[in-house]
Protein backbone atom coordinates (compact mmCIF):
# COMPACT_ATOMS: atom_id res chain seq x y z
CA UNK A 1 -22.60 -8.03 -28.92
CA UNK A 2 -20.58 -4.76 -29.62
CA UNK A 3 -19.72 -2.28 -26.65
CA UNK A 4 -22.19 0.55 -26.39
CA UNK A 5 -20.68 3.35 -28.11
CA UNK A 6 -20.78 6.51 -25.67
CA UNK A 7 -21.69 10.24 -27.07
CA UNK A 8 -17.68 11.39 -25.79
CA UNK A 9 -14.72 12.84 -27.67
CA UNK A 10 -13.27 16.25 -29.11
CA UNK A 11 -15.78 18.90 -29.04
CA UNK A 12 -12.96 21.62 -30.27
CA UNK A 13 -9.12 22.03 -30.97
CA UNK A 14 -7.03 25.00 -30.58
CA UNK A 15 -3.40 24.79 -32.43
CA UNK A 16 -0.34 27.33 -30.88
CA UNK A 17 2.84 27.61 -33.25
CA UNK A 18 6.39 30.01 -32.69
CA UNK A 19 6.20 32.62 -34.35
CA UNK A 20 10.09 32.02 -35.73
CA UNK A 21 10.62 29.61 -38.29
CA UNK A 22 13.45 28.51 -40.04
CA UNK A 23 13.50 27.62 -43.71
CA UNK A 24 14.97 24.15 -44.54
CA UNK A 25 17.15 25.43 -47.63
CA UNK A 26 19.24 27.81 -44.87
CA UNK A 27 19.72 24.58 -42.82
CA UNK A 28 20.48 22.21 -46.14
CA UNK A 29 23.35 25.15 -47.34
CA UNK A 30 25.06 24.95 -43.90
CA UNK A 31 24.87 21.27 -43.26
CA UNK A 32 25.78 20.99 -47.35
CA UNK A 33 23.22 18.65 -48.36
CA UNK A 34 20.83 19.25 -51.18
CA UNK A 35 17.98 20.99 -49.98
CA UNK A 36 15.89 18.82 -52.41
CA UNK A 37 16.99 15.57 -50.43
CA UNK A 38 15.37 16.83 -47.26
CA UNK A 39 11.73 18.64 -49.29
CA UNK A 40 11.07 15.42 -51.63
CA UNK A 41 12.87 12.94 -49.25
CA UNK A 42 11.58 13.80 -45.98
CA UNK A 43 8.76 16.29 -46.60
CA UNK A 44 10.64 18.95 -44.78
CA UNK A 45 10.11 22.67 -45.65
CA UNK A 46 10.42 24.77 -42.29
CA UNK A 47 11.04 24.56 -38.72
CA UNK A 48 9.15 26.15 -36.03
CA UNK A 49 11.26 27.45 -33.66
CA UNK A 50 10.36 28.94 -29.91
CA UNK A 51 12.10 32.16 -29.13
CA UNK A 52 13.79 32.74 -25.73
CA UNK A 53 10.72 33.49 -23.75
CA UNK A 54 8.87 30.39 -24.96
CA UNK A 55 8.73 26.98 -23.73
CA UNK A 56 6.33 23.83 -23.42
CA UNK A 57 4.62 25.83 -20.40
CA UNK A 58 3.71 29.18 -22.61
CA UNK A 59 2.65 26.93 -25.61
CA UNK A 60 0.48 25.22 -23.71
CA UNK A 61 -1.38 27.73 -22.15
CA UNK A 62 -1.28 29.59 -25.06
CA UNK A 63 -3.58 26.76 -26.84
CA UNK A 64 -5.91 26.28 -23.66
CA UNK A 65 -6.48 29.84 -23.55
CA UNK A 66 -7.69 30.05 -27.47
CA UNK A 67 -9.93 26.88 -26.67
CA UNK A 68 -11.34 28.71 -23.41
CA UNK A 69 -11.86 31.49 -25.07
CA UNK A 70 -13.18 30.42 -28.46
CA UNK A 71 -16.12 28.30 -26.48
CA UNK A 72 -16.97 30.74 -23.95
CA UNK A 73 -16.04 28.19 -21.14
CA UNK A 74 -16.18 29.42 -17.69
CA UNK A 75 -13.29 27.74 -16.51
CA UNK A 76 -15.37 26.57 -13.04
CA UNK A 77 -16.61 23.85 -15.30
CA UNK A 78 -13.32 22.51 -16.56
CA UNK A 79 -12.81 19.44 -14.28
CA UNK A 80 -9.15 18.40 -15.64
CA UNK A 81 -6.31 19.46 -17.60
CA UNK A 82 -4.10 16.70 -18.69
CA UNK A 83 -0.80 17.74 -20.55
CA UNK A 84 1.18 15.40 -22.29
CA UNK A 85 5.08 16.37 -22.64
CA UNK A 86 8.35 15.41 -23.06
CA UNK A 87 9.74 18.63 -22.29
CA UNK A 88 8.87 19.07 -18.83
CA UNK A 89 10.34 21.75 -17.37
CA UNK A 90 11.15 20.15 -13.54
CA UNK A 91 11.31 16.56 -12.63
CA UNK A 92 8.44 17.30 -10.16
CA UNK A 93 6.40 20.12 -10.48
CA UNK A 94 3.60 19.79 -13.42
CA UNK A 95 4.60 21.95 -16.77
CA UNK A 96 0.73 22.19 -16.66
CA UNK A 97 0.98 23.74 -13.43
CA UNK A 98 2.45 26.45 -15.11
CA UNK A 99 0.32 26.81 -17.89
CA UNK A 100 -2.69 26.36 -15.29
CA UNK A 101 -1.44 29.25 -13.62
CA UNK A 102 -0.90 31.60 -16.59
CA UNK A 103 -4.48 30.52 -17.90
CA UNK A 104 -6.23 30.83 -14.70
CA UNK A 105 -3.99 35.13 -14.07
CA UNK A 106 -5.68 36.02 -17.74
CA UNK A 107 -9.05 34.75 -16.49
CA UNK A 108 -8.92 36.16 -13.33
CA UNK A 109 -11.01 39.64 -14.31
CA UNK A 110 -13.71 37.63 -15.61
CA UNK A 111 -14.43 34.13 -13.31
CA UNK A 112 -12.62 35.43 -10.37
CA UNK A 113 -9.40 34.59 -8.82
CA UNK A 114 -8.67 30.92 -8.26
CA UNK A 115 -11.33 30.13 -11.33
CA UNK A 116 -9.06 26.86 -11.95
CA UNK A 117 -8.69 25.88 -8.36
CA UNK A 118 -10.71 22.56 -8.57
CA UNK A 119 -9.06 21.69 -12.15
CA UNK A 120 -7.59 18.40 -11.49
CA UNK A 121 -4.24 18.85 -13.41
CA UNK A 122 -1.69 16.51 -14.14
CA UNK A 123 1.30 16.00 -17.03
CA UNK A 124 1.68 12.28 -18.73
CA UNK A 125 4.69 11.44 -20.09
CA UNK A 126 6.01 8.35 -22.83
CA UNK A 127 7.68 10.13 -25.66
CA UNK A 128 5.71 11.23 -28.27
CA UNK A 129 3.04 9.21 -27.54
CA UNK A 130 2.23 10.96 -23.79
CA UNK A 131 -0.87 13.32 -25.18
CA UNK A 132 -2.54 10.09 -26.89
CA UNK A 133 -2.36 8.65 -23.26
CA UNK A 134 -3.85 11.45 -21.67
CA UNK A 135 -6.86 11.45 -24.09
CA UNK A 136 -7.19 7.75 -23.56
CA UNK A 137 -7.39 8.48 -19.73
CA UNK A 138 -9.36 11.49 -19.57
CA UNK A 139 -12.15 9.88 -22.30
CA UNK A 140 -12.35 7.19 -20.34
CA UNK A 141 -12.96 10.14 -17.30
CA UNK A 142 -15.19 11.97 -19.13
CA UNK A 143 -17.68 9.03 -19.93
CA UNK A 144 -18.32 8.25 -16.26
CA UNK A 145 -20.78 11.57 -15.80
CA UNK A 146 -22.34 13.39 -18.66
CA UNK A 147 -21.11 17.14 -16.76
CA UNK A 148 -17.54 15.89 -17.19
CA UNK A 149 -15.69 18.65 -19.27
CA UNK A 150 -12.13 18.05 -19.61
CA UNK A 151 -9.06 19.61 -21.49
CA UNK A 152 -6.00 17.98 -23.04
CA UNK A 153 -3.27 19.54 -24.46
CA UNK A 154 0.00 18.33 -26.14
CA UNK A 155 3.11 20.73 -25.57
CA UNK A 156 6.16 20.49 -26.77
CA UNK A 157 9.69 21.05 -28.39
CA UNK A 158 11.62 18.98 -30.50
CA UNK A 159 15.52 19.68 -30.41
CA UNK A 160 18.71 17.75 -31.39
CA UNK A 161 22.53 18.54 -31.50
CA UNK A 162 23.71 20.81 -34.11
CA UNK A 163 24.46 18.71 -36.90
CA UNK A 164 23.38 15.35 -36.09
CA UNK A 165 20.51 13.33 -38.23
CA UNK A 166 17.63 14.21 -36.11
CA UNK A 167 18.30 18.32 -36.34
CA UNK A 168 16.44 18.64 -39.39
CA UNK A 169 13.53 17.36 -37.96
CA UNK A 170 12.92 20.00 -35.05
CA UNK A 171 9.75 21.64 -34.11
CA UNK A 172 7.70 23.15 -31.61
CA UNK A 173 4.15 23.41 -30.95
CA UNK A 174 0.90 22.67 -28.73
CA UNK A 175 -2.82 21.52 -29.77
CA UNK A 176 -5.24 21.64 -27.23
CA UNK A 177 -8.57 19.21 -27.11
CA UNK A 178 -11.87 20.01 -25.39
CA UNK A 179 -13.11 16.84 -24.63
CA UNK A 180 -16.77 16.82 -23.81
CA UNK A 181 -20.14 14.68 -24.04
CA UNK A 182 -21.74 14.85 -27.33
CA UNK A 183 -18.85 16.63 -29.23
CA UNK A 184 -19.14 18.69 -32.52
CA UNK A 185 -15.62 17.26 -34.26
CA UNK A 186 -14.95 13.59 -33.10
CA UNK A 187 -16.67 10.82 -31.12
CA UNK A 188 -14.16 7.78 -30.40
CA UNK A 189 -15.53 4.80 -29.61
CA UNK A 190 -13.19 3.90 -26.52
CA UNK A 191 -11.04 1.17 -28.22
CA UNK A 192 -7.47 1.15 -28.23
CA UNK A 193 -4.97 -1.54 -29.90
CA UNK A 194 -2.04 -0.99 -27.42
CA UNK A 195 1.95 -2.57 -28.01
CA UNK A 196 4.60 -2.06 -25.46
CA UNK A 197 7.99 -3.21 -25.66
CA UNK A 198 11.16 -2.21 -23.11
CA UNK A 199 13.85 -0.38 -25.99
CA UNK A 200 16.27 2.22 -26.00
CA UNK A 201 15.97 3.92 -29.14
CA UNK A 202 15.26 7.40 -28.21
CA UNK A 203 15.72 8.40 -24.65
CA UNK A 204 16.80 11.37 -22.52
CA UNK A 205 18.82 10.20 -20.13
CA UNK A 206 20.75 11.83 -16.63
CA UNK A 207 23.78 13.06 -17.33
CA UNK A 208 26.70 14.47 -15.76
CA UNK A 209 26.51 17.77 -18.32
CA UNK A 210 22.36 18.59 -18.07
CA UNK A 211 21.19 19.02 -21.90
CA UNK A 212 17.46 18.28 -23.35
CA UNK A 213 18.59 16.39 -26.51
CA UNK A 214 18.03 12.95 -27.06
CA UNK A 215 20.22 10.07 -27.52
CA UNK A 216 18.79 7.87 -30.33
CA UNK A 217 19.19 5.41 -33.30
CA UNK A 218 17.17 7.36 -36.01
CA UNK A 219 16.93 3.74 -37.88
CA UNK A 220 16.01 1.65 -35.07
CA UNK A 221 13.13 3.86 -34.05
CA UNK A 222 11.91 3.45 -37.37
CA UNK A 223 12.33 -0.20 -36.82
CA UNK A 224 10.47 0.22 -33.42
CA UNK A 225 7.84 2.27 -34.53
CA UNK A 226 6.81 -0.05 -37.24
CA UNK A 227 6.82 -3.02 -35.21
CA UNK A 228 4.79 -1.54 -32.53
CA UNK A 229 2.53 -0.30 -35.28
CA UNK A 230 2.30 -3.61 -36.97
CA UNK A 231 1.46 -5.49 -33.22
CA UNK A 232 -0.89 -2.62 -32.12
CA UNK A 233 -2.83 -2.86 -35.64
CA UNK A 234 -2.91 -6.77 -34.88
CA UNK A 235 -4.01 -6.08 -31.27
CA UNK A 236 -6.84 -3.35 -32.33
CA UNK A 237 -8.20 -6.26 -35.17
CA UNK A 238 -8.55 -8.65 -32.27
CA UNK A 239 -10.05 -6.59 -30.05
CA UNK A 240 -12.52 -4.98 -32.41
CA UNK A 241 -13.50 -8.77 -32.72
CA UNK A 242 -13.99 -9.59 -29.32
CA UNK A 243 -16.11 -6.81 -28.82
CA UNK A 244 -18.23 -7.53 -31.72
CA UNK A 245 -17.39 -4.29 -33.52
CA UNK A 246 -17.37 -6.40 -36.63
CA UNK A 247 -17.24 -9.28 -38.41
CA UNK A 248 -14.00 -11.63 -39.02
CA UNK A 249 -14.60 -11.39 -42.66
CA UNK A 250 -14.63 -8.09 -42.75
CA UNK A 251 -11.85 -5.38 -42.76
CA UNK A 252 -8.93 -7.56 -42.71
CA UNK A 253 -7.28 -4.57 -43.92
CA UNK A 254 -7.81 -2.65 -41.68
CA UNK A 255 -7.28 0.81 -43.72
CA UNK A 256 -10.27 -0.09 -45.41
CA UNK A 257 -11.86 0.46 -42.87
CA UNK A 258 -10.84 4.60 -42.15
CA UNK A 259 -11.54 7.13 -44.45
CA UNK A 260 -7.89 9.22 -43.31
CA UNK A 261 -5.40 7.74 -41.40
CA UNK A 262 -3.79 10.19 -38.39
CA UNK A 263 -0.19 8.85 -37.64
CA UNK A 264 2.28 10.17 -35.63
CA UNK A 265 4.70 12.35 -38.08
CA UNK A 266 8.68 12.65 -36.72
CA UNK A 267 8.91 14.04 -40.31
CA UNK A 268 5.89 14.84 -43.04
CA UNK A 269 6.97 11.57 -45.26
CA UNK A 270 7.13 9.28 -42.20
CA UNK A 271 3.48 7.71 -42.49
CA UNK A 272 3.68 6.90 -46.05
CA UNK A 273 7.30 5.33 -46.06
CA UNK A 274 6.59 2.64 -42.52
CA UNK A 275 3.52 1.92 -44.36
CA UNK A 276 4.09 -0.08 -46.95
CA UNK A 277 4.33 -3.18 -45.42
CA UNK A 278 1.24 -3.25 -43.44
CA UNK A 279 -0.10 -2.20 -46.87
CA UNK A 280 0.84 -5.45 -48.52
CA UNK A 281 -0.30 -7.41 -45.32
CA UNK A 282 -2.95 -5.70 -45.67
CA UNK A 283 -3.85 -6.63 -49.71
CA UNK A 284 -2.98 -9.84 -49.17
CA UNK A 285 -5.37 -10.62 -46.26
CA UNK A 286 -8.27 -8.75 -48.40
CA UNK A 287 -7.24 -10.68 -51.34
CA UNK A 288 -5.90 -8.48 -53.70
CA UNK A 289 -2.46 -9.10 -53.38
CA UNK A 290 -2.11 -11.83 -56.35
CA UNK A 291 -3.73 -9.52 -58.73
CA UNK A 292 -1.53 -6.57 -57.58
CA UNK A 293 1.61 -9.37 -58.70
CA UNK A 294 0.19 -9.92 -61.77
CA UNK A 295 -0.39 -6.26 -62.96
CA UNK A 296 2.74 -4.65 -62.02
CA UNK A 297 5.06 -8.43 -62.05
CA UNK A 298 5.87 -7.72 -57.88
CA UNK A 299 8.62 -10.35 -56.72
CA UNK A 300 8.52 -10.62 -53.19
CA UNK A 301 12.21 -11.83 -51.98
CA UNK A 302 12.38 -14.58 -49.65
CA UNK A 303 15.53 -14.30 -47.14
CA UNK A 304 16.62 -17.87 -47.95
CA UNK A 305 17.92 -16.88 -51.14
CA UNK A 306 20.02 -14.77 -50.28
CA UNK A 307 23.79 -15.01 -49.17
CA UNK A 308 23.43 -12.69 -46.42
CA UNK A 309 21.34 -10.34 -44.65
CA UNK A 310 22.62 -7.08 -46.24
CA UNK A 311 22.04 -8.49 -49.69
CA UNK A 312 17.90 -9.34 -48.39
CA UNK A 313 17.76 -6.35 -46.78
CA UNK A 314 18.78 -4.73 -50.32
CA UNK A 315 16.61 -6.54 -52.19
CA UNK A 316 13.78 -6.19 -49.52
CA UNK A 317 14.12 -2.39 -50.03
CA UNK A 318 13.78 -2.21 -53.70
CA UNK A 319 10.75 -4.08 -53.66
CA UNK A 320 9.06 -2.01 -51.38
CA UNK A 321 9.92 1.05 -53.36
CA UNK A 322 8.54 -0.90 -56.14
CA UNK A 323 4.76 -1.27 -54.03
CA UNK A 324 5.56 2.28 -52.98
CA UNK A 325 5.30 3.78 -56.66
CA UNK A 326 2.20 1.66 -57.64
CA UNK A 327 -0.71 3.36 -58.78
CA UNK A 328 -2.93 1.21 -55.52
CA UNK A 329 -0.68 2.49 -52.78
CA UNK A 330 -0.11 5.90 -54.27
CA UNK A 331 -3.92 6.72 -54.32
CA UNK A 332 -3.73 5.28 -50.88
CA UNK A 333 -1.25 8.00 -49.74
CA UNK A 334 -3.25 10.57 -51.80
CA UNK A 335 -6.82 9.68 -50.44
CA UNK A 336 -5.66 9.00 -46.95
CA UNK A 337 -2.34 10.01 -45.89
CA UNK A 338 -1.55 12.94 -47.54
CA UNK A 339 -3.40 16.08 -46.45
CA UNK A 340 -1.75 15.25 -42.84
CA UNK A 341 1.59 15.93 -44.16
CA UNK A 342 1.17 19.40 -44.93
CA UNK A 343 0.87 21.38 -41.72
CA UNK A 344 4.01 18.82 -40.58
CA UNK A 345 5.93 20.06 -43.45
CA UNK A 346 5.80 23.53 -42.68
CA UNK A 347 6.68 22.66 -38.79
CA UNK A 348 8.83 19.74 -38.27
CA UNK A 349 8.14 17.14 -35.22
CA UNK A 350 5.57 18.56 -32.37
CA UNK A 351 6.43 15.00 -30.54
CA UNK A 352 3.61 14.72 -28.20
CA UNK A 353 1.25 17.25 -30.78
CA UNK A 354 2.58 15.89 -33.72
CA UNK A 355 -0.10 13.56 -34.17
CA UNK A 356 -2.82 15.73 -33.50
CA UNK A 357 -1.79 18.49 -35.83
CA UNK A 358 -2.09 16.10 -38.14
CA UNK A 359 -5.45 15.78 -37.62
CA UNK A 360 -5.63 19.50 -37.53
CA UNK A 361 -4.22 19.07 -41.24
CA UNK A 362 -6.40 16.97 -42.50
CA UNK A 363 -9.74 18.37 -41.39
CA UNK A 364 -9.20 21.54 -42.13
CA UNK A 365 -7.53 20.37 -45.64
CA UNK A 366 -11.06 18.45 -46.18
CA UNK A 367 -12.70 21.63 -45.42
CA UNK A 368 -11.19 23.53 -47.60
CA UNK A 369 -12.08 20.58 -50.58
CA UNK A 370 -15.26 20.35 -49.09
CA UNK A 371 -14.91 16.67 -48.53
CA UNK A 372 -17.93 15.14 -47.07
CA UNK A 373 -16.71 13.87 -43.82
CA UNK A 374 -19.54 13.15 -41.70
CA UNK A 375 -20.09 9.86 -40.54
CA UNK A 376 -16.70 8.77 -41.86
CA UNK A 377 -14.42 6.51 -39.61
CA UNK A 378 -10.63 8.15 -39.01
CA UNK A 379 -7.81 5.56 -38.08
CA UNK A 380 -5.09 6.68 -35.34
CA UNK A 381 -1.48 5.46 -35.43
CA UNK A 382 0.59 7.00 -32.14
CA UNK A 383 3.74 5.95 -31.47
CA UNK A 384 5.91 6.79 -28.60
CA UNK A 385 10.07 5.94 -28.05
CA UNK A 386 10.82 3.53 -25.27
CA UNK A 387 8.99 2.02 -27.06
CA UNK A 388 4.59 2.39 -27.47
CA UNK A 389 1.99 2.17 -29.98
CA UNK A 390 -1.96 3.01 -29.82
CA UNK A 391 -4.49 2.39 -32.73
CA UNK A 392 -7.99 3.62 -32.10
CA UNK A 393 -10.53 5.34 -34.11
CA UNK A 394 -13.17 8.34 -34.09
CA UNK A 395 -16.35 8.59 -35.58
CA UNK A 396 -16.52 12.92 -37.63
CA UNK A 397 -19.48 14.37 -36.14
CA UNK A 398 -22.03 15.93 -38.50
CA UNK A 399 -21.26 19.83 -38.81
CA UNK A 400 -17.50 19.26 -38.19
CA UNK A 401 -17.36 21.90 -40.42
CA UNK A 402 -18.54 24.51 -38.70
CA UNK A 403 -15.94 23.78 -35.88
CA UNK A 404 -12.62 23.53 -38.28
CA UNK A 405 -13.01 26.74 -39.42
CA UNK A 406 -11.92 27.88 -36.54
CA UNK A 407 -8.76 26.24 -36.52
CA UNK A 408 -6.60 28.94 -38.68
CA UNK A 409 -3.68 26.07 -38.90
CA UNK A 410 -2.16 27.54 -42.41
CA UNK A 411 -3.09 30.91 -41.57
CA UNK A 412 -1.03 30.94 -38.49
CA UNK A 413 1.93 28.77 -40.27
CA UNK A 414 1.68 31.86 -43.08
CA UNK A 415 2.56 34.62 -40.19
CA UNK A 416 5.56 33.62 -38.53
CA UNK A 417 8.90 35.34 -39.33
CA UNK A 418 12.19 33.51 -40.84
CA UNK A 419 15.33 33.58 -38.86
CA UNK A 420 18.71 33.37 -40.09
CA UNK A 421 21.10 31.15 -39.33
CA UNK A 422 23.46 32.69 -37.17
CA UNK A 423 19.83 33.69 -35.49
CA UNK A 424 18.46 30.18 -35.35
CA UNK A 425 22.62 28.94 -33.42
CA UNK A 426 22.35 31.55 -30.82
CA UNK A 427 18.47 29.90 -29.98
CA UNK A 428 19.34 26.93 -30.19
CA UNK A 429 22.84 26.94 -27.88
CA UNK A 430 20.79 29.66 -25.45
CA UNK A 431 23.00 32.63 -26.79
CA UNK A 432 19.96 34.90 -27.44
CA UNK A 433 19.25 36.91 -24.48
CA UNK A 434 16.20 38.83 -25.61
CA UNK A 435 13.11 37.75 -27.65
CA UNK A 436 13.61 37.93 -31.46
CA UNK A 437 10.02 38.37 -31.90
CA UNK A 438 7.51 40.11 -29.29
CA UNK A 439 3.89 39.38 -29.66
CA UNK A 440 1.77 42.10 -27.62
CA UNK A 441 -0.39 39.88 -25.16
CA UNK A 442 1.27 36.16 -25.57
CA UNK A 443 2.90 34.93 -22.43
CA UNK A 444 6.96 34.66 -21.84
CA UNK A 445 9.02 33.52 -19.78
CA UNK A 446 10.41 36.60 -17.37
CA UNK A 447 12.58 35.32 -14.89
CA UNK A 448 13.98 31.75 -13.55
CA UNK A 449 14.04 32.46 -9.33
CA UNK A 450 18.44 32.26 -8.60
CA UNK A 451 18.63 31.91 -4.96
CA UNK A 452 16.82 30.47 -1.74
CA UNK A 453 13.58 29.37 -2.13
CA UNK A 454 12.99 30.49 -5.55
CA UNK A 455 15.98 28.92 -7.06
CA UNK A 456 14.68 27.56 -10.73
CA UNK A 457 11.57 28.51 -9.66
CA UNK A 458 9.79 29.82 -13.22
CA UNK A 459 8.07 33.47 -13.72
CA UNK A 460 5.88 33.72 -16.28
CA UNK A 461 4.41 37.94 -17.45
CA UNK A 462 2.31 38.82 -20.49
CA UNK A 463 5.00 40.50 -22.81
């Protein structure tokens, strides 16, 4: 017998981007790569960039704020606020303290001082996969009592070194999720396929010289990532099963069963190119797979033909370009891939949010095509260094609609201001000393406490 389904999920979503961007081109000229390698290889257009005064903390509260506002919630009702980070800004004190606080200042004149003071709030941390862990834990929260209202928000920023492989892919960002009884957008059925494994490829360790980059092996994430996706896949299947969700004979592809698939995006492309294996898996457990060989003459190599591993590894990689460009796993991409790429390619990696502004993307995308949604199953992929994957799925509500056009993702993407290079070096090596761009009203950081008591402590001011 299958699990009752509860009425729980995302009710609304509020997106907060920089307002400083910086085109790819003026990266590609410096770093004297072709900017076309990094657009049609990677996906990569722009890169949102927080100014001086902006950090996980201001993002965040920026998004909860829009989501408070936008619903009319009186904040007295809000009984947690779960961040997920990897930019924390102490190694004890909440970021979403912070935000709390800036959140619960603005509200102040209208619920009172100390509106948030019962909020249960909390930060979760595991790479990028940290705000898909909060969710998990706060929709498994929310279904105990029907009056459980509940926000979680995914904050953060995504920096390298100057000039290493990962600095093309930077970002910064926050999505917020009002998680509710009977939601409007999404109803998940509470069903994760989970895959943990102890690795170090991407990890900010202590060190003697504090910095917030990474160190990390850009091609063994990959590795990770798809592994963990492959296992959690396997794990969700099984599960699904056990719980009677559906039938062994049915969906052993599991794509087949989602009408979009929300991954995780380090870059815009990333979905589509860690696919294509699970693709194949996934044709040849629904049967198609011999009749895929026969159209377009696919030769599989076997690793016992070959001398060594680098020559399999080559061959391996031309045949999977080969399924890549066929017409079946091209529609795939198109139909159910593709419209989450686009906000990503105008951003770079969120990390924690990266996953859910692709969702972002592709509803409002749908919207826009007036796709007809309702009803329609939506596959998760979340990944997380260290190393972590989560599939689960969500139901769209009917009237989604009405809630996505609310969302504004391109519109905000469209108003942000380009910085130049020279701008974008003094950010990132903390050279700038004042804001490049004010926004009347938006939070910033104002001072970081320097002696006694206050020492790091973090002051936050409308601007």
């Amino acid at each position: 017998m299958a699990k009752r389904v509860l009425p729980v999920g995302i009710d609304d979503m509020a997106f907060y981007v920089p307002k400083l961007f910086l085109d790819i081109e003026t990266l590609a000229e410096k770093r004297r790569i072709p900017a076309v390698k990094l657009q049609q290889g990677l996906g990569l257009y722009k890169m949102a960039l927080p100014d001086v005064h902006e950090d996980a903390a201001t993002m965040a509260a920026e998004a909860i704020a829009e989501l408070i506002d936008r619903n009319k919630i009186d904040p007295k009702s809000i009984g947690r606020i779960y961040l997920g980070t990897e930019s924390a800004l102490d190694m004890s004190k909440p970021t979403a303290t912070y935000a709390v606080g800036m959140v619960e200042e603005r509200l102040a004149g209208r619920y009172g001082a100390g509106c948030l003071r019962h909020c249960d709030v909390l930060d979760m941390t595991f790479a990028c996969i940290g705000a898909t862990d909060a969710l998990h834990n706060t929709l498994d929260w929310v279904a105990t009592d029907p009056a459980n209202v509940a926000i979680v928000v995914a904050s953060d920023i995504a920096r390298y070194e100057l000039e290493s492989t990962g600095e093309y892919t930077q970002g910064a960002g926050a999505v917020a999720m009002l998680v509710k009884w009977h939601p409007r957008l999404l109803k998940f059925r509470r069903l994760f396929g989970v895959s943990t494994e102890h690795v170090h490829d991407f990890y900010k360790p202590r060190r003697e010289r504090h910095t917030d980059t990474p160190v990390f092996d850009g091609q063994y994430s990959n590795w990770c990532y798809q592994n963990r996706m492959h296992e959690a896949l396997a794990d969700f299947r099984r599960r699904a099963l056990d719980a009677g969700v559906f039938r062994p004979d049915q969906f052993r592809a599991l794509h087949e069963r989602w009408a979009r698939m929300i991954f995780h995006l380090p870059y815009a492309f990333h979905a589509k190119r860690i696919y294509v294996e699970a693709f194949i898996e996934g044709r040849k457990a629904s049967g198609h797979w011999s009749a895929d060989v026969g159209r377009h003459g696919f030769e599989e190599p076997n690793a016992d033909q070959f001398p060594d591993t680098k020559a399999f590894e080559k061959a391996q990689a031309v045949f999977l370009k080969q399924v890549s460009t066929a017409p079946e796993y091209r529609r795939f991409v198109q139909e159910k891939l593709e419209k989450a790429q686009r906000a990503s390619s105008e951003t770079g990696n969120l990390y924690t949010a990266s996953i859910f502004l692709a969702l972002m993307s592709t509803l409002e995308a749908d919207r826009a095509e007036k796709s007809r949604l309702a009803g329609k199953r939506l596959g998760f992929v979340a990944y997380g260094s260290g190393s972590k994957a989560k599939v689960f799925e969500a139901v769209v509500q009917p009237g989604w609609e009405h809630v996505v056009r609310h969302f504004r993702v391109f519109e905000k993407l469209a108003q942000r201001q380009a910085v130049s290079y020279a701008q974008y070096e003094a950010l990132h090596q903390g050279l700038q000393t004042k804001p490049v761009h004010k926004v009347a009203g938006r939070w910033g950081l104002e001072r970081i406490g320097t002696e006694g008591v206050t020492l790091g402590a973090r002051y936050y001011a409308a601007l």
